[in-house]
C-alpha atoms as a PDB file:
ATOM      1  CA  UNK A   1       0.799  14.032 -10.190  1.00  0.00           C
ATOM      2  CA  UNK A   2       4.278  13.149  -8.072  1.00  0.00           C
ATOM      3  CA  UNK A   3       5.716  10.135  -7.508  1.00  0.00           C
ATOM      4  CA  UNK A   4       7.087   9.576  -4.498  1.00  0.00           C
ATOM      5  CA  UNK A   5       9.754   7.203  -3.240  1.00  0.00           C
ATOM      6  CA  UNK A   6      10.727   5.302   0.073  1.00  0.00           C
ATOM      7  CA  UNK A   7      13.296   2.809   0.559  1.00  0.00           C
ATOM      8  CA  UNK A   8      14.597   0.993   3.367  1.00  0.00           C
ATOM      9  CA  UNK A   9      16.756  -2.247   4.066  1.00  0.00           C
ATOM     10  CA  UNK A  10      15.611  -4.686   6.802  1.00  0.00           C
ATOM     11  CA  UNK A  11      17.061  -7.736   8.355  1.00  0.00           C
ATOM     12  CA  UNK A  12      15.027 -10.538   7.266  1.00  0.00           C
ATOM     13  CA  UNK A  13      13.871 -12.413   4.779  1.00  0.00           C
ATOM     14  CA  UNK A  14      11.450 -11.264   1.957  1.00  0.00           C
ATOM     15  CA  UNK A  15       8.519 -13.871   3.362  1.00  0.00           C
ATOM     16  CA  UNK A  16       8.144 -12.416   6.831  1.00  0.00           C
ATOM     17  CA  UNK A  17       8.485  -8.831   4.981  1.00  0.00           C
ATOM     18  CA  UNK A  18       5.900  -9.734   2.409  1.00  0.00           C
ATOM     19  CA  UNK A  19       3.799 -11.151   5.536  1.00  0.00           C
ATOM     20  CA  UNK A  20       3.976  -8.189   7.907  1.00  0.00           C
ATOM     21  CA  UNK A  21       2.956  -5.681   4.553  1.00  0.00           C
ATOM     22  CA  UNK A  22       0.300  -7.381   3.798  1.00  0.00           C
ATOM     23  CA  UNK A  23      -1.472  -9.750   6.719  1.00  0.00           C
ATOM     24  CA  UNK A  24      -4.532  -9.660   7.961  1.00  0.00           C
ATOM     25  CA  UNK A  25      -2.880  -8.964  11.467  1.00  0.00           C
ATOM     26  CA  UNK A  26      -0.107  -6.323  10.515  1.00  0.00           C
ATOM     27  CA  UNK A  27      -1.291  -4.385   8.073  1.00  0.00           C
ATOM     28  CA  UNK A  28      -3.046  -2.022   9.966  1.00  0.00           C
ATOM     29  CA  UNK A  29      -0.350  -1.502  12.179  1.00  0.00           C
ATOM     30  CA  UNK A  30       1.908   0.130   9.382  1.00  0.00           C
ATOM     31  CA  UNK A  31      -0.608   1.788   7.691  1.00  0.00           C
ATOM     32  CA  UNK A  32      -2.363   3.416  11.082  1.00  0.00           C
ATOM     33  CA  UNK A  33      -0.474   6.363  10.124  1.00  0.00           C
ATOM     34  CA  UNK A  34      -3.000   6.837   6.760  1.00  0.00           C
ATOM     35  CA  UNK A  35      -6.125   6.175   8.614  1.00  0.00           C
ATOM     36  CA  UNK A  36      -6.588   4.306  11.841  1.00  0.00           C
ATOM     37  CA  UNK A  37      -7.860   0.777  12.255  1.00  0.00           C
ATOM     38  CA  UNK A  38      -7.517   0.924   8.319  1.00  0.00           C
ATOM     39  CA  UNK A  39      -7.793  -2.859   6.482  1.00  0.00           C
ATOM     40  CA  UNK A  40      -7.182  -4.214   2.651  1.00  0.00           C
ATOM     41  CA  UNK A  41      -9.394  -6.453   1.151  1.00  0.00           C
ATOM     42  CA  UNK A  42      -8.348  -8.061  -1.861  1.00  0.00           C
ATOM     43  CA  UNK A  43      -8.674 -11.146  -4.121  1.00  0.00           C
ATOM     44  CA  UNK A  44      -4.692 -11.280  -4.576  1.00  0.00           C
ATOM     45  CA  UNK A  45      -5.714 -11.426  -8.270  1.00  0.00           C
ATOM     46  CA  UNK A  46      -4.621  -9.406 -11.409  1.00  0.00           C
ATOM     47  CA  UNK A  47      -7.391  -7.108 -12.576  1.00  0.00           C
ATOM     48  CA  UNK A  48      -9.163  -8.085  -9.929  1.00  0.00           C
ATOM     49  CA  UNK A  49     -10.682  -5.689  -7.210  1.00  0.00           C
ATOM     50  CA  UNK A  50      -8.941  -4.674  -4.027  1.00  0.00           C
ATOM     51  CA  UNK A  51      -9.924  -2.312  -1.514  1.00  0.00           C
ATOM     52  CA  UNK A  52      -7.983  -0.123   0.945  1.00  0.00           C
ATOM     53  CA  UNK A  53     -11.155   0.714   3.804  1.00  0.00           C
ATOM     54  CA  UNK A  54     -11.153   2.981   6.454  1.00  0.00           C
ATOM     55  CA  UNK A  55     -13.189   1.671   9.860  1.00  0.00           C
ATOM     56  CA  UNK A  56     -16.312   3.296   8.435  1.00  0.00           C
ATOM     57  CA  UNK A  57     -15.722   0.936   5.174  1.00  0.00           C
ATOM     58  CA  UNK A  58     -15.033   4.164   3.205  1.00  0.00           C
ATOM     59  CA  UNK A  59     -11.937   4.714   0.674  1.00  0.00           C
ATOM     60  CA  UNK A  60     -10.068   3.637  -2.169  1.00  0.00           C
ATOM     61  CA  UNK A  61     -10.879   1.112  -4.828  1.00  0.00           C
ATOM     62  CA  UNK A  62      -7.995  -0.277  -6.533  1.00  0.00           C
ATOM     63  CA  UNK A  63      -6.896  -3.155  -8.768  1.00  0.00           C
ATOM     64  CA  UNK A  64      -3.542  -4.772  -9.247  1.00  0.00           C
ATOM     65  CA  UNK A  65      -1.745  -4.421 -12.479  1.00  0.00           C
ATOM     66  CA  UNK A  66       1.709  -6.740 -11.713  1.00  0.00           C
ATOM     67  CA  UNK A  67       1.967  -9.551  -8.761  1.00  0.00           C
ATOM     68  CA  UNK A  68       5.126 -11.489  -8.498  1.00  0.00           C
ATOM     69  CA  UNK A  69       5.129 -12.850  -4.540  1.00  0.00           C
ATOM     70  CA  UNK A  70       7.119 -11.805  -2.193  1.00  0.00           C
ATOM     71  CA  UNK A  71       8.630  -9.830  -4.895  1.00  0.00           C
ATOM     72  CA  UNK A  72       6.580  -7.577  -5.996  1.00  0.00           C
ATOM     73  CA  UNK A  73       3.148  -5.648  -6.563  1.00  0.00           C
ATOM     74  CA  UNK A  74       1.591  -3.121  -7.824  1.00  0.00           C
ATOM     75  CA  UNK A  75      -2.014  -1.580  -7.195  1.00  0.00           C
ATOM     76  CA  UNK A  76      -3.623   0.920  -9.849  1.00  0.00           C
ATOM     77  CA  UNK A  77      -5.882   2.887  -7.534  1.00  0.00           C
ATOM     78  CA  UNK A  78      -9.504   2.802  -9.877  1.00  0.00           C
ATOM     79  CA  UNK A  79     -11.586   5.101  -7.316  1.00  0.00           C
ATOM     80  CA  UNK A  80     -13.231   5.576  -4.192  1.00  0.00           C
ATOM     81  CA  UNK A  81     -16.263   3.698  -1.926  1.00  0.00           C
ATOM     82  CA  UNK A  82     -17.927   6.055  -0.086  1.00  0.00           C
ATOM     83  CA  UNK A  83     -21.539   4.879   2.092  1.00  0.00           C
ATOM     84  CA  UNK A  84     -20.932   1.458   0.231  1.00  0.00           C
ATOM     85  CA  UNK A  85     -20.936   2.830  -3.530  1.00  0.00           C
ATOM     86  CA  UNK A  86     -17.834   2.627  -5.769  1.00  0.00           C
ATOM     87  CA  UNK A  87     -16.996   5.827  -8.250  1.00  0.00           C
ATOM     88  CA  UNK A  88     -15.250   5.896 -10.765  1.00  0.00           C
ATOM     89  CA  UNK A  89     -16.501   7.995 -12.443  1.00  0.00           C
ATOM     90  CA  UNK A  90     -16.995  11.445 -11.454  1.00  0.00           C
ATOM     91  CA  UNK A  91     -14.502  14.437 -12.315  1.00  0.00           C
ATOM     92  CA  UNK A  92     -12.952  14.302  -8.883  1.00  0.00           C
ATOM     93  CA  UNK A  93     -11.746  10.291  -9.413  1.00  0.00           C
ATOM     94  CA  UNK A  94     -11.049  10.708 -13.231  1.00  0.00           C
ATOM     95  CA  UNK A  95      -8.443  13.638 -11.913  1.00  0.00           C
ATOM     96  CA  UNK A  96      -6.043  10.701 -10.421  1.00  0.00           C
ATOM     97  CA  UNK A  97      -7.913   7.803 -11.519  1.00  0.00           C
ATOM     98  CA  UNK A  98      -4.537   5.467 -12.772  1.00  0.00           C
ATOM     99  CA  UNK A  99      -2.454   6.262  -9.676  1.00  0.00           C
ATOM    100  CA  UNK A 100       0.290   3.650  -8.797  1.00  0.00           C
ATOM    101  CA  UNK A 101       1.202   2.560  -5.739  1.00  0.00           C
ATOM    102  CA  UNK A 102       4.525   0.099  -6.053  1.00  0.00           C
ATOM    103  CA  UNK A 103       5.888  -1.819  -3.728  1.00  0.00           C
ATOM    104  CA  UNK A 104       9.050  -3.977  -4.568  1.00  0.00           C
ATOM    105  CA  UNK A 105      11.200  -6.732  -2.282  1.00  0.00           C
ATOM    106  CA  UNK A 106      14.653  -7.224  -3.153  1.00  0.00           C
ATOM    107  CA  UNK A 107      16.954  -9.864  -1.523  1.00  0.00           C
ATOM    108  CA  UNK A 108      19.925  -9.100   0.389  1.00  0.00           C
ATOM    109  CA  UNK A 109      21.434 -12.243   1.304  1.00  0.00           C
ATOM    110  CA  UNK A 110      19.124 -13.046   4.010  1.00  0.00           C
ATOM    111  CA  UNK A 111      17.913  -9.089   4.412  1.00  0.00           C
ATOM    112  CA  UNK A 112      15.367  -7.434   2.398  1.00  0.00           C
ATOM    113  CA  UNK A 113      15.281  -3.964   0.625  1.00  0.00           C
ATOM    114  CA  UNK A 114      11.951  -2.738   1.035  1.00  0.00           C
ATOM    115  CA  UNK A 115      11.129   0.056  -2.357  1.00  0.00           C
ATOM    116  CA  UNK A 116       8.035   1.630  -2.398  1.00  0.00           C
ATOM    117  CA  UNK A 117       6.637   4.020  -4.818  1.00  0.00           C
ATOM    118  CA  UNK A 118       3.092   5.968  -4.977  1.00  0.00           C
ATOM    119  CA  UNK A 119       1.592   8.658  -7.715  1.00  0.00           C
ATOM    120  CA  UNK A 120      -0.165  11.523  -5.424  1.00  0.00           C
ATOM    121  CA  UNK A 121      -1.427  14.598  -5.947  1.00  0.00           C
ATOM    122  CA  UNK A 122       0.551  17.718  -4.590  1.00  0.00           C
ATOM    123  CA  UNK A 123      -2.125  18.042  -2.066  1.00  0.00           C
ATOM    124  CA  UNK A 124      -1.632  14.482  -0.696  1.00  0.00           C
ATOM    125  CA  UNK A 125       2.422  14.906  -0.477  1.00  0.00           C
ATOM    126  CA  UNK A 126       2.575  15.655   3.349  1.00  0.00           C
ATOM    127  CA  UNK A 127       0.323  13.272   4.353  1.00  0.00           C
ATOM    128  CA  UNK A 128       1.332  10.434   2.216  1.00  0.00           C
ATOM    129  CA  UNK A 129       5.390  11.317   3.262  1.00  0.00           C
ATOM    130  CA  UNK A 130       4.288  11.035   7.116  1.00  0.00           C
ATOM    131  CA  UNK A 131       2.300   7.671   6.005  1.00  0.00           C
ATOM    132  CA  UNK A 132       5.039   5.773   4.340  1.00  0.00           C
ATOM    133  CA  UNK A 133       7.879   7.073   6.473  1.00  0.00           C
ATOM    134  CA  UNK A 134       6.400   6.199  10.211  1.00  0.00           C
ATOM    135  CA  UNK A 135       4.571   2.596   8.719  1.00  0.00           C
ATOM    136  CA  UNK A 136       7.627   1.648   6.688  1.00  0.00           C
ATOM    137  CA  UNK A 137       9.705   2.068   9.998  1.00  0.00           C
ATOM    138  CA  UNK A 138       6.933  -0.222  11.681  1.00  0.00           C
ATOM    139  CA  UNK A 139       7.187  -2.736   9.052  1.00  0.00           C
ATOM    140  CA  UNK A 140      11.355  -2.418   9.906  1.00  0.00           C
ATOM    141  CA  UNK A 141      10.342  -3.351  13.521  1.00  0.00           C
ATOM    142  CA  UNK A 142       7.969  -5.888  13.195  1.00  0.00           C
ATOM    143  CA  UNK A 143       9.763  -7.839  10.591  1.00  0.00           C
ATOM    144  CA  UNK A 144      12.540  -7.902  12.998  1.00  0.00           C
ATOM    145  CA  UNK A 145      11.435  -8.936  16.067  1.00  0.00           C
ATOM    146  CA  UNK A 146      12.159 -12.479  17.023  1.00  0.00           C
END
């Protein structure tokens, strides 16, 4: 497994960054470049259950491991739902069952650096690198605006 980084500064404040990563409104605008019309369900809770759902209701299973809002957070993906049944079990999940995906808010006097960091597979690396770059650079322009 490879971990790969992305980092970017924007100008405003962590809140509206936090906001735009993670509301119900904007977060499948940044992350349409993983899956379209993609959503996150989550109980915001540590070792709780969150879910990152294609529009078929199909995909990853994940919990979070460290949640300091608007700060930071960090999601260890568990698994995958696929026709409404979670697995976590099977040799195909227990290859990169553990995965992080990272995502930390610094403040910049007013401006926010945006670090994120995710555990793939080499098979993932393109897609993941097209992912992160084009919907980091949306969550740039939406937190932004106005």
């Amino acid at each position: 497994m490879e971990t790969l980084s992305y980092e970017t500064e924007i100008n405003a404040p962590l809140q509206k960054v936090w906001d735009i990563l993670w509301g119900e409104e904007t977060y499948n605008q940044w992350t349409r470049f993983f899956s379209p019309d993609s959503t996150m369900k989550s109980d915001w809770k540590v070792g709780g259950k969150t879910y990152f759902l294609n529009a078929n209701g199909e995909g990853m299973v994940s919990t979070i491991e460290s949640l300091n809002e608007p700060h930071e957070v960090i999601f260890q993906h568990l698994g995958m739902v696929k026709d409404g049944v979670e697995d976590t079990q099977s040799k195909d999940i227990v290859d990169w069952q553990g995965a992080q995906e990272k995502y930390f808010l610094i403040d910049l006097d007013g401006k926010t650096k945006l670090h994120a960091e995710v555990q793939v597979e080499r098979e993932w690396k393109e897609d993941i690198n097209t992912g992160f770059i084009k919907g980091l650079e949306v969550v740039k322009n939406l937190a932004e605006q106005s």
